[in-house]
PDB file of N, CA and C in Angstrom:
ATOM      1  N   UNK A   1      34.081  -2.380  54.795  1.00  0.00           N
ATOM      2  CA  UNK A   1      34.747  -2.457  56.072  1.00  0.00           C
ATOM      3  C   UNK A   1      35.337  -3.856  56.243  1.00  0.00           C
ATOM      4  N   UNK A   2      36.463  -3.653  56.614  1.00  0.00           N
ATOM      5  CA  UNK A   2      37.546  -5.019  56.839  1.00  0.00           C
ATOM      6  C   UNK A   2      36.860  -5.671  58.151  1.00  0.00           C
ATOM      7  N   UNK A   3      37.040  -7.040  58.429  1.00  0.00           N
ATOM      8  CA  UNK A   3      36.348  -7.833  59.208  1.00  0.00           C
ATOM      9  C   UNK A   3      37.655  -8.048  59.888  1.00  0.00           C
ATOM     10  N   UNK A   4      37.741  -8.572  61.300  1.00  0.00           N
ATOM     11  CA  UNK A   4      38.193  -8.867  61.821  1.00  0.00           C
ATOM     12  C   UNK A   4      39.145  -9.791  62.152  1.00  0.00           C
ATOM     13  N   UNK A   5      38.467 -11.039  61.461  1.00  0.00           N
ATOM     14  CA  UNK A   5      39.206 -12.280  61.237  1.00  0.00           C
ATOM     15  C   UNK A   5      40.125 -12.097  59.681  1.00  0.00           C
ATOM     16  N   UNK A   6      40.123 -11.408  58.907  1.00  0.00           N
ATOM     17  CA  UNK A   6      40.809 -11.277  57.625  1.00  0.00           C
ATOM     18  C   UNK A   6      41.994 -11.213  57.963  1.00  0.00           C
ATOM     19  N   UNK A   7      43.049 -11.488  57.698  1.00  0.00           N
ATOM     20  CA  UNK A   7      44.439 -11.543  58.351  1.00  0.00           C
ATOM     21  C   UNK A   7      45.309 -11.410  56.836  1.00  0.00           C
ATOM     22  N   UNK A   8      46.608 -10.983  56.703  1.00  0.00           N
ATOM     23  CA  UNK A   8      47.212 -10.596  55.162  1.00  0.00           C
ATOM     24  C   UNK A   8      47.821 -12.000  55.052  1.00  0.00           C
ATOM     25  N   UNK A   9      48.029 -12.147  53.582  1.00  0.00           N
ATOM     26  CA  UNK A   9      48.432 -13.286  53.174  1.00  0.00           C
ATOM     27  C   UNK A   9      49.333 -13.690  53.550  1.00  0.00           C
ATOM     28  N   UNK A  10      50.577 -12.951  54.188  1.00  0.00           N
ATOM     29  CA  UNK A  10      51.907 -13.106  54.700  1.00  0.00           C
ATOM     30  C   UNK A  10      52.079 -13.784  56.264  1.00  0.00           C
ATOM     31  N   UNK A  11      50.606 -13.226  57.234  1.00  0.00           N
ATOM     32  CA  UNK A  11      50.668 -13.520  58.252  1.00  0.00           C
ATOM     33  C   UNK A  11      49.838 -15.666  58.080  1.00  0.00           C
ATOM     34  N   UNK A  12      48.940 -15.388  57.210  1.00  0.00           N
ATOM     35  CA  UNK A  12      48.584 -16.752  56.950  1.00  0.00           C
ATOM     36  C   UNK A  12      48.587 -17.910  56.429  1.00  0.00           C
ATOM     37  N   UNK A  13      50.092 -17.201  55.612  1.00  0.00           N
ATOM     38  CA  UNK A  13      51.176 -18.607  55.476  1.00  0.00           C
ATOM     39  C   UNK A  13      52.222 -18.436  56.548  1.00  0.00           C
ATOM     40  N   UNK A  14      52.879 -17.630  57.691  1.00  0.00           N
ATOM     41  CA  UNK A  14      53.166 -17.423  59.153  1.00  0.00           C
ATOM     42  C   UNK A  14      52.268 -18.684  59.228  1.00  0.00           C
ATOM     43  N   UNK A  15      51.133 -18.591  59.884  1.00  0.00           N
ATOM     44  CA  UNK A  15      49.998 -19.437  60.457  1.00  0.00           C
ATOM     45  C   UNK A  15      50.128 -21.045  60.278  1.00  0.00           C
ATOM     46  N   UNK A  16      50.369 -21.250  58.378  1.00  0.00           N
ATOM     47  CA  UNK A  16      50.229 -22.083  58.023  1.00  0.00           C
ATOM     48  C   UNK A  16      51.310 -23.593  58.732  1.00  0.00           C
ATOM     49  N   UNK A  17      52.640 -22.787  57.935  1.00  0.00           N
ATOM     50  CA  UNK A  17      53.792 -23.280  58.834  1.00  0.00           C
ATOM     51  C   UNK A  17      54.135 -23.866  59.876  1.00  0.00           C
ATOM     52  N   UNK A  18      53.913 -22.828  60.181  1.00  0.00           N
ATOM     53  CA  UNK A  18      53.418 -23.007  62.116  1.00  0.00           C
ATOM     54  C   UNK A  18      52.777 -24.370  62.766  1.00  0.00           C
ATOM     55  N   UNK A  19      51.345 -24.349  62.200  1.00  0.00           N
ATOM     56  CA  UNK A  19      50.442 -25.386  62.143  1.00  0.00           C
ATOM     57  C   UNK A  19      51.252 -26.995  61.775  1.00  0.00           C
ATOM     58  N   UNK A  20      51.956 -26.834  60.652  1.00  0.00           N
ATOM     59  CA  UNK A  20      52.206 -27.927  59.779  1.00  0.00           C
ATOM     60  C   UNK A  20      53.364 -28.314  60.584  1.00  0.00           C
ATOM     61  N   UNK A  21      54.946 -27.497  60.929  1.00  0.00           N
ATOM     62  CA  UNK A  21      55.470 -28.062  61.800  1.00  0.00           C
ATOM     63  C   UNK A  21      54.981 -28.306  63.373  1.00  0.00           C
ATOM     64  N   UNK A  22      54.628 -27.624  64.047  1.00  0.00           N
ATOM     65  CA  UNK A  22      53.500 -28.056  65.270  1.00  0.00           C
ATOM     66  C   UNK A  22      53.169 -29.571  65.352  1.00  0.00           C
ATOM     67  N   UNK A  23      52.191 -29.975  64.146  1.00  0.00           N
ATOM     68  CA  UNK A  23      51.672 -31.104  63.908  1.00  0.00           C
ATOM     69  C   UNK A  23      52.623 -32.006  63.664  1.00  0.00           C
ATOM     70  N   UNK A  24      53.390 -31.695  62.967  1.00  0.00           N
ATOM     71  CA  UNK A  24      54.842 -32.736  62.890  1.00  0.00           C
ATOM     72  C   UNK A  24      55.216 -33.206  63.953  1.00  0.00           C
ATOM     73  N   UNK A  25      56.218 -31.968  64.945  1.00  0.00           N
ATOM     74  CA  UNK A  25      56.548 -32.475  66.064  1.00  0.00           C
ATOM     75  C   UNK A  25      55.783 -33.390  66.774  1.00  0.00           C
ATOM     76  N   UNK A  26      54.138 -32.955  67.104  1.00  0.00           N
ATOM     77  CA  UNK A  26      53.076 -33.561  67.947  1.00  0.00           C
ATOM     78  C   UNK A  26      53.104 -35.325  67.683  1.00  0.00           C
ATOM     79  N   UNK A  27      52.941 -35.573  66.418  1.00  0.00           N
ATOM     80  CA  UNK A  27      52.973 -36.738  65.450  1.00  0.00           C
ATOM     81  C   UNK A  27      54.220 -37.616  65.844  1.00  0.00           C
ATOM     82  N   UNK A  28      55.348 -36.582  65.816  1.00  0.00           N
ATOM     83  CA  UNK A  28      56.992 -37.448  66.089  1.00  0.00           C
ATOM     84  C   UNK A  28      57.071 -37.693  67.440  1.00  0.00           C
ATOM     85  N   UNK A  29      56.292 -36.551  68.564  1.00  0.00           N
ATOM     86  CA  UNK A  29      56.544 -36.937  70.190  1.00  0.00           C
ATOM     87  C   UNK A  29      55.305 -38.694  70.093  1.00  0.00           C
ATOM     88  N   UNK A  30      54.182 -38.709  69.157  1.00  0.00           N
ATOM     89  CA  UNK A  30      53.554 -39.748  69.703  1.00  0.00           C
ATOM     90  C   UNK A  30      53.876 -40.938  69.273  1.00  0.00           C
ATOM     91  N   UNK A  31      55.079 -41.315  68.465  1.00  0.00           N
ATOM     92  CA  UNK A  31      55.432 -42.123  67.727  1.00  0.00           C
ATOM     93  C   UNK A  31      54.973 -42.582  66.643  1.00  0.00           C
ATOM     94  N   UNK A  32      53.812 -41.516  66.104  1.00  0.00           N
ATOM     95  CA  UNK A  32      52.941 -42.111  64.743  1.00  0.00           C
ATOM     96  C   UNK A  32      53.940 -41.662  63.730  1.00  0.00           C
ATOM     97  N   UNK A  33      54.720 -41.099  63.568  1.00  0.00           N
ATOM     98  CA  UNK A  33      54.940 -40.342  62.383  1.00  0.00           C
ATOM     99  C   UNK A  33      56.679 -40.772  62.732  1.00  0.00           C
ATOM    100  N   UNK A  34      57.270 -41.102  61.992  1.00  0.00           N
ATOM    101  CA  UNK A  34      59.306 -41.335  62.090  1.00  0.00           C
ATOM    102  C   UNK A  34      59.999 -40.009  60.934  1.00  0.00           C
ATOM    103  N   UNK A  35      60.525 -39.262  61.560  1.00  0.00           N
ATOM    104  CA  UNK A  35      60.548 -38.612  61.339  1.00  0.00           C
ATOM    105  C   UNK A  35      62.717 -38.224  60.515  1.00  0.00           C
ATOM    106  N   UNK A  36      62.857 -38.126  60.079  1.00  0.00           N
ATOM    107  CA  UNK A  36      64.065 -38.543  58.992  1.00  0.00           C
ATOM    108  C   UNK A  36      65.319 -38.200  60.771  1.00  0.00           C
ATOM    109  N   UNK A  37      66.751 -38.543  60.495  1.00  0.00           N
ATOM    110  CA  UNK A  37      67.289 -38.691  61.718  1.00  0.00           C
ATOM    111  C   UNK A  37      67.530 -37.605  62.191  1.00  0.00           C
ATOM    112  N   UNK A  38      67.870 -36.234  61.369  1.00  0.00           N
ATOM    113  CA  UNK A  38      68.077 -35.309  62.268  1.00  0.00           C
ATOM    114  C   UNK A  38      67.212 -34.635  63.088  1.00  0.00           C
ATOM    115  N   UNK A  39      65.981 -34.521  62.578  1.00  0.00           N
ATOM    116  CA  UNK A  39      64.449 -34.654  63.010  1.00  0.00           C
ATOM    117  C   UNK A  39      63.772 -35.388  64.449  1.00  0.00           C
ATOM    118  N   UNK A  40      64.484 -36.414  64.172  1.00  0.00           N
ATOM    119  CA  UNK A  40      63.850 -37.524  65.191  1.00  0.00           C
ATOM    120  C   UNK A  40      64.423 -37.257  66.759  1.00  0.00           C
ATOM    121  N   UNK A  41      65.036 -36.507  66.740  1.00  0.00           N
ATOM    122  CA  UNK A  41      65.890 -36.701  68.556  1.00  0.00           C
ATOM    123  C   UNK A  41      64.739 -35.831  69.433  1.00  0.00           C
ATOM    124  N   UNK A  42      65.164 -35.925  70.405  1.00  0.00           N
ATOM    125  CA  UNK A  42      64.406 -35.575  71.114  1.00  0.00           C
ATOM    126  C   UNK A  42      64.095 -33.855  71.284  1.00  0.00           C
ATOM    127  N   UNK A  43      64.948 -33.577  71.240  1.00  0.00           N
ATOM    128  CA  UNK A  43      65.624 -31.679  71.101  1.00  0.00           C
ATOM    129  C   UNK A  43      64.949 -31.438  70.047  1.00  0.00           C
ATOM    130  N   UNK A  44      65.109 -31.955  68.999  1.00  0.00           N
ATOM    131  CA  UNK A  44      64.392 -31.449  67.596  1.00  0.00           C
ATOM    132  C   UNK A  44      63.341 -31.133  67.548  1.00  0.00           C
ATOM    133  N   UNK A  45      62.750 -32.118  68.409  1.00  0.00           N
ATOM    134  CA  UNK A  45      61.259 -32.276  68.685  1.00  0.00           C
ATOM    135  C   UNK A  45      60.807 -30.674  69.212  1.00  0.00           C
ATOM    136  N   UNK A  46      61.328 -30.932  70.047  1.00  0.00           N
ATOM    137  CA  UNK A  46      61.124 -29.856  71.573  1.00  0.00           C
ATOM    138  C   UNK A  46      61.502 -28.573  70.319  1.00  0.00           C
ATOM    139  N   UNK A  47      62.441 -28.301  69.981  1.00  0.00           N
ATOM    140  CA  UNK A  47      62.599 -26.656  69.039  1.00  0.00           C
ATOM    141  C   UNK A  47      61.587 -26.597  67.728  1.00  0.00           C
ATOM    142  N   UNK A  48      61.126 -27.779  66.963  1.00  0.00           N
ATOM    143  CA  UNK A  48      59.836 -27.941  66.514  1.00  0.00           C
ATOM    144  C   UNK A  48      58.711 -27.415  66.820  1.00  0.00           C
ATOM    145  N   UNK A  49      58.738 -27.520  68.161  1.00  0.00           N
ATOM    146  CA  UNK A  49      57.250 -26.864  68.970  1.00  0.00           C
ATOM    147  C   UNK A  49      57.868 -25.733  69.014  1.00  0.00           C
ATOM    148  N   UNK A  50      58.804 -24.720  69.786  1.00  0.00           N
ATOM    149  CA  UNK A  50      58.824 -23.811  69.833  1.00  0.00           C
ATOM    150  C   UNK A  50      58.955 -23.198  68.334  1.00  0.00           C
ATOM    151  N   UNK A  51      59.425 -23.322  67.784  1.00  0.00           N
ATOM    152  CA  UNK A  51      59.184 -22.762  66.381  1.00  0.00           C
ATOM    153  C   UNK A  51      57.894 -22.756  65.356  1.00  0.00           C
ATOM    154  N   UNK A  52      57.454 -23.621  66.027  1.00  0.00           N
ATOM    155  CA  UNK A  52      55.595 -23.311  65.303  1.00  0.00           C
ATOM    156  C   UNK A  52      54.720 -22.971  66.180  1.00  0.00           C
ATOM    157  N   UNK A  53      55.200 -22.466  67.619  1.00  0.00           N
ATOM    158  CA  UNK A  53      54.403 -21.540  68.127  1.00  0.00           C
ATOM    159  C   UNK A  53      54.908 -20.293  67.961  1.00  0.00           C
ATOM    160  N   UNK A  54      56.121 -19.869  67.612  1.00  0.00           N
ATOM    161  CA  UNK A  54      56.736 -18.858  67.006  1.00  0.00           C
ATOM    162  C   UNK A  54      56.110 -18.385  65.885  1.00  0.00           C
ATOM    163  N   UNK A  55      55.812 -19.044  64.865  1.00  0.00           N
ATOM    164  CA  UNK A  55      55.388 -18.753  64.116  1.00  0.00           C
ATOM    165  C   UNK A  55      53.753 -18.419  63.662  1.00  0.00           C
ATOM    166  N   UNK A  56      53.018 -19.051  64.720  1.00  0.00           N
ATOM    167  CA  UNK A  56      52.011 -18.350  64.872  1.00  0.00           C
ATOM    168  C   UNK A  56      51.098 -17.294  65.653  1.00  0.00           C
ATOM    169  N   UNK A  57      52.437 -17.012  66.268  1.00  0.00           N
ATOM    170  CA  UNK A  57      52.599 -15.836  67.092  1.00  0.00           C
ATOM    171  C   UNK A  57      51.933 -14.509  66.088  1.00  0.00           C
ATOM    172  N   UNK A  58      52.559 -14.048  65.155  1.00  0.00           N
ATOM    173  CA  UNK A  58      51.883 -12.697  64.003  1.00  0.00           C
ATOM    174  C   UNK A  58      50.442 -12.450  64.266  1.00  0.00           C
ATOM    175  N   UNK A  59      49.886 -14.232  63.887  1.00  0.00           N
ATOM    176  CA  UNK A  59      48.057 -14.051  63.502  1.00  0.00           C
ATOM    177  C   UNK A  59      47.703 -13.493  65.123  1.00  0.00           C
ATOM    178  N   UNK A  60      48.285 -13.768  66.162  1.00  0.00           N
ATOM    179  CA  UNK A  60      47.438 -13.933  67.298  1.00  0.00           C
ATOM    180  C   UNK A  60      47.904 -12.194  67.192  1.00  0.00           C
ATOM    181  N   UNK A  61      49.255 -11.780  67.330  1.00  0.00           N
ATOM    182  CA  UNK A  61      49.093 -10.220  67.216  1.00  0.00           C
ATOM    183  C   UNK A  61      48.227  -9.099  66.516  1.00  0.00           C
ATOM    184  N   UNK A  62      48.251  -9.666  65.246  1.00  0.00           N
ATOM    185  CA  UNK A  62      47.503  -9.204  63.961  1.00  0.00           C
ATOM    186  C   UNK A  62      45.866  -9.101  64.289  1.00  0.00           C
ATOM    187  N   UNK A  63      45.781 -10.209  65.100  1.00  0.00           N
ATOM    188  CA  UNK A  63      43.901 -10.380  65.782  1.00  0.00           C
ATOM    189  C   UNK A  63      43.580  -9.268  66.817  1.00  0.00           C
ATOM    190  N   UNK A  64      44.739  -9.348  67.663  1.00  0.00           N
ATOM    191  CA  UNK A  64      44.276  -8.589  69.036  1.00  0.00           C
ATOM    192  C   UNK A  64      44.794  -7.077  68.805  1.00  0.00           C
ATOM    193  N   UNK A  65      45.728  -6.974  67.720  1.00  0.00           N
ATOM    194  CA  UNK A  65      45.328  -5.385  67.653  1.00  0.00           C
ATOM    195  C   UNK A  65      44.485  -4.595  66.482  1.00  0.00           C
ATOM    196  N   UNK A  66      43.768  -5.511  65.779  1.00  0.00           N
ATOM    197  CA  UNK A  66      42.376  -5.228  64.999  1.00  0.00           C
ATOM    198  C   UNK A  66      41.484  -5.357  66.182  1.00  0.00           C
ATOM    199  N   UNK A  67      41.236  -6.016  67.323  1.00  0.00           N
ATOM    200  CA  UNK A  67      40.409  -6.135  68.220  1.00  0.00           C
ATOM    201  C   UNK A  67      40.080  -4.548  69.002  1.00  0.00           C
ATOM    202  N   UNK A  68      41.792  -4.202  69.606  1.00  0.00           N
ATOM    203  CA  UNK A  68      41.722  -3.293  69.939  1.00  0.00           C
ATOM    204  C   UNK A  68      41.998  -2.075  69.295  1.00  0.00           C
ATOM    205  N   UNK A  69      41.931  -2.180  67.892  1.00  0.00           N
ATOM    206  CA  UNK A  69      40.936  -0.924  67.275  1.00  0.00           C
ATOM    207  C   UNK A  69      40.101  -0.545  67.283  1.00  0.00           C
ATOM    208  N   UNK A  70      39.067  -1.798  67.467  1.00  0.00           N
ATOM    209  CA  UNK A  70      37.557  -1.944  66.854  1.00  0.00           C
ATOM    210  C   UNK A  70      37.111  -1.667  68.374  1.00  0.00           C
ATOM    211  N   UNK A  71      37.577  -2.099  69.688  1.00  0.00           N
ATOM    212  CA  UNK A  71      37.043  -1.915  70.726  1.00  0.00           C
ATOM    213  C   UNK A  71      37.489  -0.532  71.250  1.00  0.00           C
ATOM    214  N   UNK A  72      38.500   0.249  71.158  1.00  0.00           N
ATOM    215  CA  UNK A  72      39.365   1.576  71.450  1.00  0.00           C
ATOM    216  C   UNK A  72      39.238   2.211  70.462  1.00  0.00           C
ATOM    217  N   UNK A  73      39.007   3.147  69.659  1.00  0.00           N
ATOM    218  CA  UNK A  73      39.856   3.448  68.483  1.00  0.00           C
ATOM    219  C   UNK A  73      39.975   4.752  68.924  1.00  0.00           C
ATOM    220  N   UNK A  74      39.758   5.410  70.112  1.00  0.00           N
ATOM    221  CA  UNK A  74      40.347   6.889  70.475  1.00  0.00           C
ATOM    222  C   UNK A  74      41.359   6.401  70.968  1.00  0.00           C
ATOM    223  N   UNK A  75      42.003   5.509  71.324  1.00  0.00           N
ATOM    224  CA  UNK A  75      43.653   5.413  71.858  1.00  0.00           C
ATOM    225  C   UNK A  75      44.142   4.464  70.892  1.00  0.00           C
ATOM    226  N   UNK A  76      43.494   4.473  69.230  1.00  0.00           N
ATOM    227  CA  UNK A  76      44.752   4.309  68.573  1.00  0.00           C
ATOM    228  C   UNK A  76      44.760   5.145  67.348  1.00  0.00           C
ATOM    229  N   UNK A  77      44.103   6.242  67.185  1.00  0.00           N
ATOM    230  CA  UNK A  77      44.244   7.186  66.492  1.00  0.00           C
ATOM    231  C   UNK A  77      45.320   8.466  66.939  1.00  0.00           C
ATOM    232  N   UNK A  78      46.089   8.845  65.869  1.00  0.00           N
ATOM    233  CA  UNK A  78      46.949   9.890  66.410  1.00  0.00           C
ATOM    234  C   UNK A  78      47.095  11.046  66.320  1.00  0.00           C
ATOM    235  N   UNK A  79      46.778  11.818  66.959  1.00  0.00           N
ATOM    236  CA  UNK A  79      46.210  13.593  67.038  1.00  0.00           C
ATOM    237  C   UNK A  79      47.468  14.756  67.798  1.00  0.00           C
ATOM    238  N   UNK A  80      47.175  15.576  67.262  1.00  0.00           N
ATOM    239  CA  UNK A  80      48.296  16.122  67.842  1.00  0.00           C
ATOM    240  C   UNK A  80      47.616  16.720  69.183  1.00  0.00           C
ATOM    241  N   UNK A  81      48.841  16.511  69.924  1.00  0.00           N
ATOM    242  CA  UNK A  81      48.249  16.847  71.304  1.00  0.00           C
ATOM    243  C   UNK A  81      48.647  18.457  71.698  1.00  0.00           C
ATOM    244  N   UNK A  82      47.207  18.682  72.018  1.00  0.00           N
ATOM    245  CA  UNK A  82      47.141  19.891  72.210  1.00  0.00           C
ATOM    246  C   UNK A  82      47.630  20.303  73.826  1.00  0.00           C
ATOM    247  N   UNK A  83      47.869  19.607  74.667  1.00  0.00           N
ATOM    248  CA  UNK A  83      48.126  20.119  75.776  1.00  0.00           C
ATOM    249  C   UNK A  83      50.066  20.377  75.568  1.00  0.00           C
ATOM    250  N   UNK A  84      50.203  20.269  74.511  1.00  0.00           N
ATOM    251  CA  UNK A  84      51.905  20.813  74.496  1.00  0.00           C
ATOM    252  C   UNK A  84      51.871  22.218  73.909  1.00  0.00           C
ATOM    253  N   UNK A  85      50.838  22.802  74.110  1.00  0.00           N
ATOM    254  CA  UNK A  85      50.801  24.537  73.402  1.00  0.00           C
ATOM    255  C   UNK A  85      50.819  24.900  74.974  1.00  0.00           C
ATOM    256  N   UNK A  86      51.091  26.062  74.787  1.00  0.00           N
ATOM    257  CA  UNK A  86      51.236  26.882  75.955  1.00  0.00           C
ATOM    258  C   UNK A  86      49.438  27.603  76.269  1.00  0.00           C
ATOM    259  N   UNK A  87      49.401  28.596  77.148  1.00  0.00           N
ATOM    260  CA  UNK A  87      47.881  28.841  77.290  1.00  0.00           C
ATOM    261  C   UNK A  87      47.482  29.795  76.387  1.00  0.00           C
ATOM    262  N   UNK A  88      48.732  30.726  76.511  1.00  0.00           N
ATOM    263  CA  UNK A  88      48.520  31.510  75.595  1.00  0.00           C
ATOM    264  C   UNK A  88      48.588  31.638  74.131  1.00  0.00           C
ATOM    265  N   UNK A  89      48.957  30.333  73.129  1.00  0.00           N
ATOM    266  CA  UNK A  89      49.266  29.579  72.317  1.00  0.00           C
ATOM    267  C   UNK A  89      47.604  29.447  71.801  1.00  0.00           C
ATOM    268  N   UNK A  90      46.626  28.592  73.095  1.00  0.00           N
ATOM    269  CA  UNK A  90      45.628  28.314  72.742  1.00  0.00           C
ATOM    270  C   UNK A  90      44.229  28.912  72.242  1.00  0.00           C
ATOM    271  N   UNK A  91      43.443  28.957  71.510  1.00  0.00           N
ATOM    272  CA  UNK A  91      42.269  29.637  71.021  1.00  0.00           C
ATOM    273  C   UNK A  91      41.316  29.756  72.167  1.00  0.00           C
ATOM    274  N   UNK A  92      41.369  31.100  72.787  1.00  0.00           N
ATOM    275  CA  UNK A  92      40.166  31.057  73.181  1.00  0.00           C
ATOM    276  C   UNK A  92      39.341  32.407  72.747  1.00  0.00           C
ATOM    277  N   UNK A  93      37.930  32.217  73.096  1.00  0.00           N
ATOM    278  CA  UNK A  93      37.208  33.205  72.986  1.00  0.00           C
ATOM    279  C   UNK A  93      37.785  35.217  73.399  1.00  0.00           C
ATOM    280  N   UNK A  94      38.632  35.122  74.423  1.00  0.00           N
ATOM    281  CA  UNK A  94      38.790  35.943  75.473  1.00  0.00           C
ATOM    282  C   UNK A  94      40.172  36.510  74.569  1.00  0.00           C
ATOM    283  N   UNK A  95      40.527  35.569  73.828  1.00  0.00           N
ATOM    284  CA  UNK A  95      42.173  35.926  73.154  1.00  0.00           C
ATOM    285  C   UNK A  95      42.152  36.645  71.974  1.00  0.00           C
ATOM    286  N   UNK A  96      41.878  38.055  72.017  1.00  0.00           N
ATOM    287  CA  UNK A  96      42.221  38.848  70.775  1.00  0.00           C
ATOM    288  C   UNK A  96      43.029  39.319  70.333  1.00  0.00           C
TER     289      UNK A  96
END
């Protein structure tokens, strides 16, 4: 049985990215880090962050709907629904 936190390799280099520019920007807004010129403006900064929270957007999806498998899994299994038969369609005892 798959664990919860296991996430596919695709979503956790997503993750990785994410993280690594994140930290960049964070680094370039505090002045520790100089960051090459097109990089360095202020805007860059600012779409930096949004793009590595973009990007770790997947894992947080990927988490919360393994969550709500594991906590639901009758509303995410898919069955055919029987209330689209008619009555007389349906099995009953009484129906010969």
């Amino acid at each position: 049985m798959r664990t919860i936190g296991a996430l596919p390799k695709s979503v956790l280099i997503l993750e990785f990215f994410g993280m690594v520019i994140l930290a960049l920007a964070l680094l370039s807004l505090n002045h520790t880090l100089t960051l090459p010129a097109p990089f360095n403006t202020s805007l860059a900064e600012i779409v930096m962050i949004f793009i590595g929270v973009l990007l770790m957007l997947p894992a947080a999806v990927v988490l919360m709907w393994r969550i709500a498998q594991r906590l639901a899994p009758q509303l995410m299994t898919r069955t055919p629904d029987s209330s689209s038969r008619s009555d007389r369609d349906k099995p009953h005892d009484s129906n010969h």
